[in-house]
Protein backbone atom coordinates (compact mmCIF):
# COMPACT_ATOMS: atom_id res chain seq x y z
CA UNK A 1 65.84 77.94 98.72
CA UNK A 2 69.06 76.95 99.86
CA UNK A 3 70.36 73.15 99.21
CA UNK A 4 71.75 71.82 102.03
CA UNK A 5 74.17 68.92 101.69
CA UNK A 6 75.52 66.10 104.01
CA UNK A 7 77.88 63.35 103.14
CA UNK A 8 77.08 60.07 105.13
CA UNK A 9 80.63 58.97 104.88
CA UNK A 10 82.28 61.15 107.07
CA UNK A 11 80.12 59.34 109.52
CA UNK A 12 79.73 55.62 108.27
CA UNK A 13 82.59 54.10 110.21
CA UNK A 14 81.55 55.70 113.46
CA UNK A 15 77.77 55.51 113.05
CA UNK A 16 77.64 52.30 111.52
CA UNK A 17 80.51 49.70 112.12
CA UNK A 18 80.00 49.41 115.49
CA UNK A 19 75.90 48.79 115.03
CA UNK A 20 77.21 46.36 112.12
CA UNK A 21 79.51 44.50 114.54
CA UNK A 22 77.06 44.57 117.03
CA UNK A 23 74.49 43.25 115.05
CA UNK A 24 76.63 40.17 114.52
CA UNK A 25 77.38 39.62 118.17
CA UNK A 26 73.71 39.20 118.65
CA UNK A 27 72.63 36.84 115.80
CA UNK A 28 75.16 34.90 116.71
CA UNK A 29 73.89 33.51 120.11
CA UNK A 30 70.36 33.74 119.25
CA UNK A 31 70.25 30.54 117.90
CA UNK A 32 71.99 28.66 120.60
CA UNK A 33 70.64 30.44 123.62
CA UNK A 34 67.63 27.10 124.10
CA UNK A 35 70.61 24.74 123.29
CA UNK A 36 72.81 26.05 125.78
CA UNK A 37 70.31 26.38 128.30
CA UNK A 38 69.25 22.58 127.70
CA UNK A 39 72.97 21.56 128.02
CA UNK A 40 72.78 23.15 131.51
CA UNK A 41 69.50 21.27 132.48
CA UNK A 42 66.53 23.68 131.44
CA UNK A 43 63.76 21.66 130.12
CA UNK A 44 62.02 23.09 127.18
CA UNK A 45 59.76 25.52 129.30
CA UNK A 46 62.84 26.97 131.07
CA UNK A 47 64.82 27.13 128.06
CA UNK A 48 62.19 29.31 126.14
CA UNK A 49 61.92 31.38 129.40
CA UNK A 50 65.98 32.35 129.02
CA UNK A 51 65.57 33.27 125.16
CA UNK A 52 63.03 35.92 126.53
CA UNK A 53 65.29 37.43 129.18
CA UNK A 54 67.32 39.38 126.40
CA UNK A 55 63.89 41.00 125.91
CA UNK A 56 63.35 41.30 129.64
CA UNK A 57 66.89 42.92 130.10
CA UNK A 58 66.03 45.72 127.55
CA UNK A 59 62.56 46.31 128.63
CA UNK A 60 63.47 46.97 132.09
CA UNK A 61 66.85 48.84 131.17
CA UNK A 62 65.13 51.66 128.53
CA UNK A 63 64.64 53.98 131.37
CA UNK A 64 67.72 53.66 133.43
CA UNK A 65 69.89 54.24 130.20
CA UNK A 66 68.75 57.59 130.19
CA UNK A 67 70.63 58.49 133.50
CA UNK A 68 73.37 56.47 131.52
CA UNK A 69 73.22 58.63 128.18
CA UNK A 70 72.95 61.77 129.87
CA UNK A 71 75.75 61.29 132.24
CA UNK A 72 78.23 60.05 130.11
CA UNK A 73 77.25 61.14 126.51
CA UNK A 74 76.34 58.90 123.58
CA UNK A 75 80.08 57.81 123.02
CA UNK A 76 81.21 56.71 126.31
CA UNK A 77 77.46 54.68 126.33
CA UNK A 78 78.21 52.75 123.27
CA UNK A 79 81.74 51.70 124.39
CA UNK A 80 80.58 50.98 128.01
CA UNK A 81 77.24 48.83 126.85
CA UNK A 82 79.49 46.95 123.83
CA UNK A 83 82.13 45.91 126.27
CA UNK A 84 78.94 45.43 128.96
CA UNK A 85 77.76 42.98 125.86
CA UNK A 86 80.50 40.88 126.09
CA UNK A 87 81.36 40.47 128.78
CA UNK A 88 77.78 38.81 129.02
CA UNK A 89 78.86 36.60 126.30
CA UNK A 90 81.88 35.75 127.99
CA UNK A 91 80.08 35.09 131.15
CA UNK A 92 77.69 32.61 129.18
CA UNK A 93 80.57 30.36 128.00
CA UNK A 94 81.98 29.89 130.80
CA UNK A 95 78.17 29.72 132.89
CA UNK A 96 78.91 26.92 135.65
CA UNK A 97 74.92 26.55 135.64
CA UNK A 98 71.63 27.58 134.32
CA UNK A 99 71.24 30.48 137.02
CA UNK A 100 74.32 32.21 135.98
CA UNK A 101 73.62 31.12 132.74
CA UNK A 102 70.42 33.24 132.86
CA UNK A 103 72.31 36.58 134.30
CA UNK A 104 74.29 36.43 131.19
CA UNK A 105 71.58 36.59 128.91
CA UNK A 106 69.72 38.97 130.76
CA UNK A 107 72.78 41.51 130.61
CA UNK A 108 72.60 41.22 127.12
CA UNK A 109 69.67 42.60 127.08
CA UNK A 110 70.64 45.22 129.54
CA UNK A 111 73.37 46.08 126.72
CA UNK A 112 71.45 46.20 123.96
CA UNK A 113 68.92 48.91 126.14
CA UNK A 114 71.61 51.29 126.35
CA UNK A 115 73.38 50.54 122.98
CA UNK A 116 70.59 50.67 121.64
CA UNK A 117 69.54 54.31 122.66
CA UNK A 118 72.82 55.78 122.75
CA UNK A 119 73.40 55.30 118.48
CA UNK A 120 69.57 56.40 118.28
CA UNK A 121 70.19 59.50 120.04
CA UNK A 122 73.66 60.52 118.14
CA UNK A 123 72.74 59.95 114.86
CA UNK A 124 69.59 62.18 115.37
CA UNK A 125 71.77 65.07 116.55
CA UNK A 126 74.86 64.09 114.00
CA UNK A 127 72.59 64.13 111.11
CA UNK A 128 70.58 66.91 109.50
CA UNK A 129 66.75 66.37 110.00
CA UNK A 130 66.47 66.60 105.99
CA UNK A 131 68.80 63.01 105.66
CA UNK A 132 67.22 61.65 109.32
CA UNK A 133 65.11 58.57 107.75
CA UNK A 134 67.91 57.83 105.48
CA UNK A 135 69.87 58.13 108.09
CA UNK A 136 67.95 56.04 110.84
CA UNK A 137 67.24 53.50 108.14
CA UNK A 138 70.51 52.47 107.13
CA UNK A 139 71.14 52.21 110.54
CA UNK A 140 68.35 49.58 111.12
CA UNK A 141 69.81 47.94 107.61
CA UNK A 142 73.18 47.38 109.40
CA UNK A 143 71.93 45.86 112.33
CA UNK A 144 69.43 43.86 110.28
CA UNK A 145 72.35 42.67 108.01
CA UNK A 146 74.92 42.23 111.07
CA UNK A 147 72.08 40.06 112.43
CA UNK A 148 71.73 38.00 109.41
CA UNK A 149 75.39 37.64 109.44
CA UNK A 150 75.99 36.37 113.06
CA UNK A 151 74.28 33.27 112.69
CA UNK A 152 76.49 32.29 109.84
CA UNK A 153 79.90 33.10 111.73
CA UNK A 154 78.63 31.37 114.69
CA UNK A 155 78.13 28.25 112.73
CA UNK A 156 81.69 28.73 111.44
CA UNK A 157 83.06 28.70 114.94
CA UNK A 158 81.36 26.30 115.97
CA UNK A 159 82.26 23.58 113.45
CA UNK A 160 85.62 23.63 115.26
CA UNK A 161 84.56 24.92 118.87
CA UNK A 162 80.84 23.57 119.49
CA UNK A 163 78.30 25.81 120.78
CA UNK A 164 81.03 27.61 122.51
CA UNK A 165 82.14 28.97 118.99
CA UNK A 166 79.39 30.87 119.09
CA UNK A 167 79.77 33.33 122.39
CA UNK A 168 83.25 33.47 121.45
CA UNK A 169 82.09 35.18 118.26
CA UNK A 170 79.78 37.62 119.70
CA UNK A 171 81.79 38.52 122.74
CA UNK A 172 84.52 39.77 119.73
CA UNK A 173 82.22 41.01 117.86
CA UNK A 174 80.86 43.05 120.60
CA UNK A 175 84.84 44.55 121.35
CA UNK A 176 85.10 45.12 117.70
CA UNK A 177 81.87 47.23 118.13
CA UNK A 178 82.87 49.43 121.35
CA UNK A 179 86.56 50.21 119.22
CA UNK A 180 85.00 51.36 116.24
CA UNK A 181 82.75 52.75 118.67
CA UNK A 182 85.78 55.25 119.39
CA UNK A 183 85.36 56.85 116.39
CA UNK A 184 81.87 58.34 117.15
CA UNK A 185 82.43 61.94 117.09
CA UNK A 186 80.59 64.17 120.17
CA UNK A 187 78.11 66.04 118.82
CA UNK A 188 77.75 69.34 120.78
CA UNK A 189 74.51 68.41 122.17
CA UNK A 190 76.00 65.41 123.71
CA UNK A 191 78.77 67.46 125.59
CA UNK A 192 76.11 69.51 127.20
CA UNK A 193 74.49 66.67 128.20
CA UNK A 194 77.31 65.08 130.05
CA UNK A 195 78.33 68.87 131.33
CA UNK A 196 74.99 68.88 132.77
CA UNK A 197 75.03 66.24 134.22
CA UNK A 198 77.95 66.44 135.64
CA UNK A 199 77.34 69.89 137.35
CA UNK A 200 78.81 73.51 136.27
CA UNK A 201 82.90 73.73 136.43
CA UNK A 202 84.07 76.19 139.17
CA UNK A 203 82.91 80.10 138.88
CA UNK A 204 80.39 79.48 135.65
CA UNK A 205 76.90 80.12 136.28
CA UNK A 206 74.86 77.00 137.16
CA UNK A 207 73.65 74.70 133.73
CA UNK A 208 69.77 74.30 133.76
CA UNK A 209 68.48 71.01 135.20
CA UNK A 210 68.14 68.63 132.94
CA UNK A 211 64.60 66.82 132.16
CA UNK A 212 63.46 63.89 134.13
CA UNK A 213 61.63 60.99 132.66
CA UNK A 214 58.38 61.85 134.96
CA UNK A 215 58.69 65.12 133.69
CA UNK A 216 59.17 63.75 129.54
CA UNK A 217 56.37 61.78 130.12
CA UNK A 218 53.89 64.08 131.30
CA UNK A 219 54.95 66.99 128.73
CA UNK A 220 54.76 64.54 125.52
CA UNK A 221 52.21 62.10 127.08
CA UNK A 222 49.73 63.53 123.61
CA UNK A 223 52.87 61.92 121.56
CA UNK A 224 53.18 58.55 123.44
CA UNK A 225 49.20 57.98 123.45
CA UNK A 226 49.21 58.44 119.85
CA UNK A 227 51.93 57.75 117.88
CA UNK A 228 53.49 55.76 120.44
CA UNK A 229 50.65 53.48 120.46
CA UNK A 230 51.08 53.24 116.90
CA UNK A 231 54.93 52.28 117.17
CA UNK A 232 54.03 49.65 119.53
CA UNK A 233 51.67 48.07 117.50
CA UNK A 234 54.65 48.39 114.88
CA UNK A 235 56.71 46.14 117.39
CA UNK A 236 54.19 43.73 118.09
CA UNK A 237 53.36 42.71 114.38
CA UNK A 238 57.25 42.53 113.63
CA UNK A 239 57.88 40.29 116.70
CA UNK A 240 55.04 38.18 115.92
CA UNK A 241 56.15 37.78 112.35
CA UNK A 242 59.09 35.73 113.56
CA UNK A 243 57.39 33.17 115.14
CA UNK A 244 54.10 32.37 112.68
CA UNK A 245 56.36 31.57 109.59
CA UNK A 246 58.14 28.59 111.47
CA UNK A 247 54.78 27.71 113.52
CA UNK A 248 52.68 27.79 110.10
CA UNK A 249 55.69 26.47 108.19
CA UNK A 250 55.39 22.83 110.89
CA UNK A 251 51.61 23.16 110.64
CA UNK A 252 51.62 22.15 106.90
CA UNK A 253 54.53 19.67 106.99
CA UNK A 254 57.07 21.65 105.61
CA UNK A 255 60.79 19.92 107.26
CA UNK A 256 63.02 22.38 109.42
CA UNK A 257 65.43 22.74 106.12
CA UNK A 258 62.89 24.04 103.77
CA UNK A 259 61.68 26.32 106.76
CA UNK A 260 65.10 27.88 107.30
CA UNK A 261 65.44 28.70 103.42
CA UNK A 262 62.00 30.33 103.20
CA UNK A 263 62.38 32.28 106.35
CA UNK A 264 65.94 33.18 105.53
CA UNK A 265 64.65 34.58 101.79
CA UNK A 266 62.30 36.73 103.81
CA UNK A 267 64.99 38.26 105.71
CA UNK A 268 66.81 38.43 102.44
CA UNK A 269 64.36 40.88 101.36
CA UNK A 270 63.89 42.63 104.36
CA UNK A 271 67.83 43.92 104.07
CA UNK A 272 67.24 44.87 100.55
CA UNK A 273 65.09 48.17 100.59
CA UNK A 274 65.97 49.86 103.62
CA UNK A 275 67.75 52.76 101.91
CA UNK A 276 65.13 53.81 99.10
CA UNK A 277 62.64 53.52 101.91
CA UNK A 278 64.41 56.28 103.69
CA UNK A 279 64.76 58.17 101.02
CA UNK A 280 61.29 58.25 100.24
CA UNK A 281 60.58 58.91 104.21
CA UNK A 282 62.74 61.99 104.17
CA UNK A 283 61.20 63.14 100.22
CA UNK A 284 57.75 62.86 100.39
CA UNK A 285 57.06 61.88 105.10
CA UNK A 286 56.74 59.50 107.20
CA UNK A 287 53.49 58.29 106.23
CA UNK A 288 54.53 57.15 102.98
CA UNK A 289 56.45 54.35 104.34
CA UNK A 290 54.79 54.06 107.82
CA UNK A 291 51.30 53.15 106.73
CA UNK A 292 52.28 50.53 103.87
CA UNK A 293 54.94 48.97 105.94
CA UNK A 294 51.98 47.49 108.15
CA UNK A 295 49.30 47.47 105.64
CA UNK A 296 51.75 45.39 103.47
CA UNK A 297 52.15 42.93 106.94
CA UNK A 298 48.86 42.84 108.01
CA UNK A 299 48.08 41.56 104.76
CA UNK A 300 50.67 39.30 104.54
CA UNK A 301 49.53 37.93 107.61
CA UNK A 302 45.99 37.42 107.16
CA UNK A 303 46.12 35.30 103.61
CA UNK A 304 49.29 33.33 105.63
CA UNK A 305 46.56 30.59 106.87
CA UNK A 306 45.10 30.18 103.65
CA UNK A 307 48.84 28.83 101.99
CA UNK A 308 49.33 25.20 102.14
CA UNK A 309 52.47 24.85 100.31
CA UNK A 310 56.27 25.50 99.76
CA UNK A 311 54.97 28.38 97.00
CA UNK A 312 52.36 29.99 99.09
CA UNK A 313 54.31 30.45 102.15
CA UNK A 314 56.99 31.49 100.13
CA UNK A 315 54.78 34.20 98.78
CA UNK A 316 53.52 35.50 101.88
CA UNK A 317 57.00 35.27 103.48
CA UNK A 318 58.48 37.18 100.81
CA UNK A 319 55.70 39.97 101.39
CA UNK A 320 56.22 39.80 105.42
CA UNK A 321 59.71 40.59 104.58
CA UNK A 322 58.97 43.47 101.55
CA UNK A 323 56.59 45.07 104.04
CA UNK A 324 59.01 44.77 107.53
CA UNK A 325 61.67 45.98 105.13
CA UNK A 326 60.78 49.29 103.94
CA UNK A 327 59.50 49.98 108.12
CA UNK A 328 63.47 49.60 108.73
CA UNK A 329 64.16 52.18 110.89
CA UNK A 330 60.79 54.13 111.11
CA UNK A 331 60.13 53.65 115.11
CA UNK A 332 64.24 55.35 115.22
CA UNK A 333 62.77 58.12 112.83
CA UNK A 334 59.54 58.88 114.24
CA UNK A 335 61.50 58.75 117.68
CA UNK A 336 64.14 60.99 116.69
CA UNK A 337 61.56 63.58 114.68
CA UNK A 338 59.07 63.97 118.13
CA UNK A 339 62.23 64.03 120.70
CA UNK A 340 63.05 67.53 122.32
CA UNK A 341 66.21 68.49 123.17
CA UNK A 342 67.25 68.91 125.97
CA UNK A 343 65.39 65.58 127.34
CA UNK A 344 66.73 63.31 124.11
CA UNK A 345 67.82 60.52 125.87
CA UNK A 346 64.74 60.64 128.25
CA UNK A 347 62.35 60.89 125.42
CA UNK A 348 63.91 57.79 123.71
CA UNK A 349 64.14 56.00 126.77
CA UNK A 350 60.59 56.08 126.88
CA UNK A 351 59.86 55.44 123.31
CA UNK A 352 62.03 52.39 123.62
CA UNK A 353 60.11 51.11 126.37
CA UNK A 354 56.86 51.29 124.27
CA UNK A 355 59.11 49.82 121.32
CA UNK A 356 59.84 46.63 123.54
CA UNK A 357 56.27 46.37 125.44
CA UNK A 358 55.02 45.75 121.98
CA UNK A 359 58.06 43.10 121.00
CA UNK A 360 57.04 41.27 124.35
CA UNK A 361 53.24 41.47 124.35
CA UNK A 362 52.94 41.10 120.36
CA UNK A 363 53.98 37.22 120.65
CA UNK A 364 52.05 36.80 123.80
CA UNK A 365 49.02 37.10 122.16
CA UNK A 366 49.72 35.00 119.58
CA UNK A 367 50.12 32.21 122.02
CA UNK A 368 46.84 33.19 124.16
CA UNK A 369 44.72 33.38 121.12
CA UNK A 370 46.42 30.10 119.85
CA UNK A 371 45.94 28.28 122.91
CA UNK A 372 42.12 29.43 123.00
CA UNK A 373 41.10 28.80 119.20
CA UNK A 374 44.19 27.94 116.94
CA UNK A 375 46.57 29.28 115.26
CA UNK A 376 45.27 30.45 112.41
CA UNK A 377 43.06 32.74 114.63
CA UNK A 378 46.28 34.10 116.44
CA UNK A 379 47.94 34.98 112.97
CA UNK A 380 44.69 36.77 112.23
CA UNK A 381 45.04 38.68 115.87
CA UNK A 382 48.49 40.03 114.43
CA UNK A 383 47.13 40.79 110.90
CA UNK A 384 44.32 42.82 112.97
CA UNK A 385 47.09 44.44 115.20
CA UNK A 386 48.87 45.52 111.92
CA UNK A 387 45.71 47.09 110.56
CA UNK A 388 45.02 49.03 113.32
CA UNK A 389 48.44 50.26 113.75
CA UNK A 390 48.17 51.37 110.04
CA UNK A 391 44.79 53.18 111.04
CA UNK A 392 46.89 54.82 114.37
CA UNK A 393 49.87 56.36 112.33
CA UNK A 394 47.86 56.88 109.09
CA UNK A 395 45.81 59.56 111.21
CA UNK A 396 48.47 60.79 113.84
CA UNK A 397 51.82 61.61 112.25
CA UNK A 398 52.07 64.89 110.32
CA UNK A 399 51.08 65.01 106.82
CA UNK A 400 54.21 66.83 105.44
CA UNK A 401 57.49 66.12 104.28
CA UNK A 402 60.29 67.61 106.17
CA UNK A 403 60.85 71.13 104.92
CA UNK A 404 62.68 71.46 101.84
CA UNK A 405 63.01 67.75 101.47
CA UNK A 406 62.99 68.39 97.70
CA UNK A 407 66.02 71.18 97.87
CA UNK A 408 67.97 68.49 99.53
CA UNK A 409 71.41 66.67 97.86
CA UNK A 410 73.52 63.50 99.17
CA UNK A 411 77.30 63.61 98.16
């Protein structure tokens, strides 16, 4: 059987720098979003409301970056959605009030939607389906570690700039990203994408029609019921993750320093074992990492009410991270494996959307169940929510590694 080789570094400044950059333009306004919006008047309940319009901007932009992926091919949408980014961030410095404060952050969100898809979408044509969870995976490291990063940079800034230190960071970040972005090579698919779109040249013999997202949907509407259930039950454990370690972390008296160190070791794991859990994703399938990655969380999550202190929280934290970690980059994969092409961008349009549903609705019912009984019971909900996601994925996504997985060689 023939070995087929790939080296990732003839693509790791395009593919990666800019999602590394980007990732840093993000975490650094996430933590000042509430503050900013409180300096403009927001009271607490209008302050958390803006933190969840980056959400809202992506949820309702997945579709429409199709049209924007297909028309102008995944370079031109990473450059256009970083420089969209900040000038959002530049826009939020300068916010006169909370109203155009609130446009800002909802742009970001618009940006992320299309950045978001448009990296997705090359590196699943730029990179042979053998190396695709390695791949996709290192690509949810760098954004993970760019993340981790930001908030770091931010504080930097703003120990001479105040919270405007902060958007001035991301905003350059965010040029950085669409620059490097300029090294992103056009894969051929992506130039027949934007030739489609943009109708045949003079005397050729008209392209076919590209596909619609009504027509995606009802062609692969098998693979969103199933597996796409399954991915958003992915993104609703891994959203709700974020908020019960602080929440349980105040419930047993633990001060906002010793919360920050234990939730900032469980990130610190999360960034560690993205690669080898691509590797083992591309070797042996997608199962192998897929079904631990939220058994591993929803059992994290259920003994997380019975720890009552600094150690025990630490533990579970530690294992929230282990298990999100080796998931990095397994909604990307699974995306990437079940997309057609043509109708890429459409198909990961929609697999976005289901991606962010969960992100939005995961946290929700955190709070409802919370509310009702307490929150013990909603960290339960989300250890139930990983456990059945486990279940979905365990019994939907194909057995077998990708062929010839073992033949395979990185230089």
């Amino acid at each position: 059987m023939p070995k087929e080789t790939f080296s990732f570094k003839a693509i790791a400044v395009g593919a990666y720098g800019p999602s590394l950059l980007y990732g840093v333009a993000t975490g650094a306004i996430l933590p000042v979003i509430a503050l900013t919006a409180r300096d403009l008047g927001a009271d607490l309940a209008t302050a958390a409301l803006i933190i969840t319009l980056t959400g809202i901007g992506s949820l309702v932009t997945n579709v429409p970056a199709t049209l924007v992926a297909t028309r102008f091919g995944d370079r031109k949408s990473l450059i256009g959605a970083a420089l969209w980014g900040a000038a959002a961030m530049f826009l939020a410095l300068s916010a006169p009030n909370l109203a155009v404060f609130g446009a800002a952050i909802f742009m970001v969100g618009m940006s992320d939607a299309v950045f978001g898809l448009a990296r997705q979408s090359y590196l699943t044509e730029a990179v042979p389906i053998l190396f695709r969870a390695r791949a996709l995976s290192t690509l949810g490291g760098m954004t993970r570690i760019g993340v981790f990063i930001g908030p770091f940079a931010a504080a930097l800034a703003m120990s001479v700039l105040g919270l405007d230190g902060a958007y001035w960071v991301g905003g350059v970040a965010a040029i950085g990203a669409a620059i490097l972005s300029f090294a992103v090579p056009v894969p051929e698919a992506s130039q027949r994408r934007a030739s489609r779109a943009s109708g045949p040249a003079a005397g050729t013999a008209p392209l076919p029609s590209a596909p619609t997202v009504r027509s995606t949907l009802r062609s692969h509407s098998r693979i969103f019921l199933t597996v796409g259930i399954g991915v958003l039950l992915i993104a609703a454990v891994r959203a709700t993750r974020q908020a019960v370690l602080p929440l349980w972390a105040q419930s047993i008296g633990l001060d906002a320093a010793t919360t920050a160190l234990i939730y900032g070791l469980s990130g610190a794991i999360d960034m560690l074992v993205f690669y080898p859990a691509g590797r083992v994703m591309d070797l042996k399938g997608r199962r192998w990492v897929a079904v631990p990655c939220l058994l591993i969380m929803g059992t994290a999550l259920t003994v997380l009410p019975f720890t009552s202190s600094v150690t025990g929280l630490l533990l579970a934290a530690l294992l929230i991270g282990f298990g999100n970690g080796i998931g990095s980059g397994i909604v990307m994969t699974l995306g990437a494996d079940f997309s057609p092409s043509p109708g890429r961008p459409q198909f990961l349009g929609v697999w976005r959307l289901l991606s962010d549903i969960g992100t939005m609705s995961g946290p929700g019912l955190l709070a409802v169940m919370t509310a009702a009984v307490s929150l013990s019971v909603g960290i339960w909900a989300a250890a139930f929510l990983g456990f059945l996601g486990a279940f979905v994925l365990w019994f939907w996504i194909p057995r077998a590694a990708p062929p010839a997985a073992e033949a395979s060689r990185v230089r």
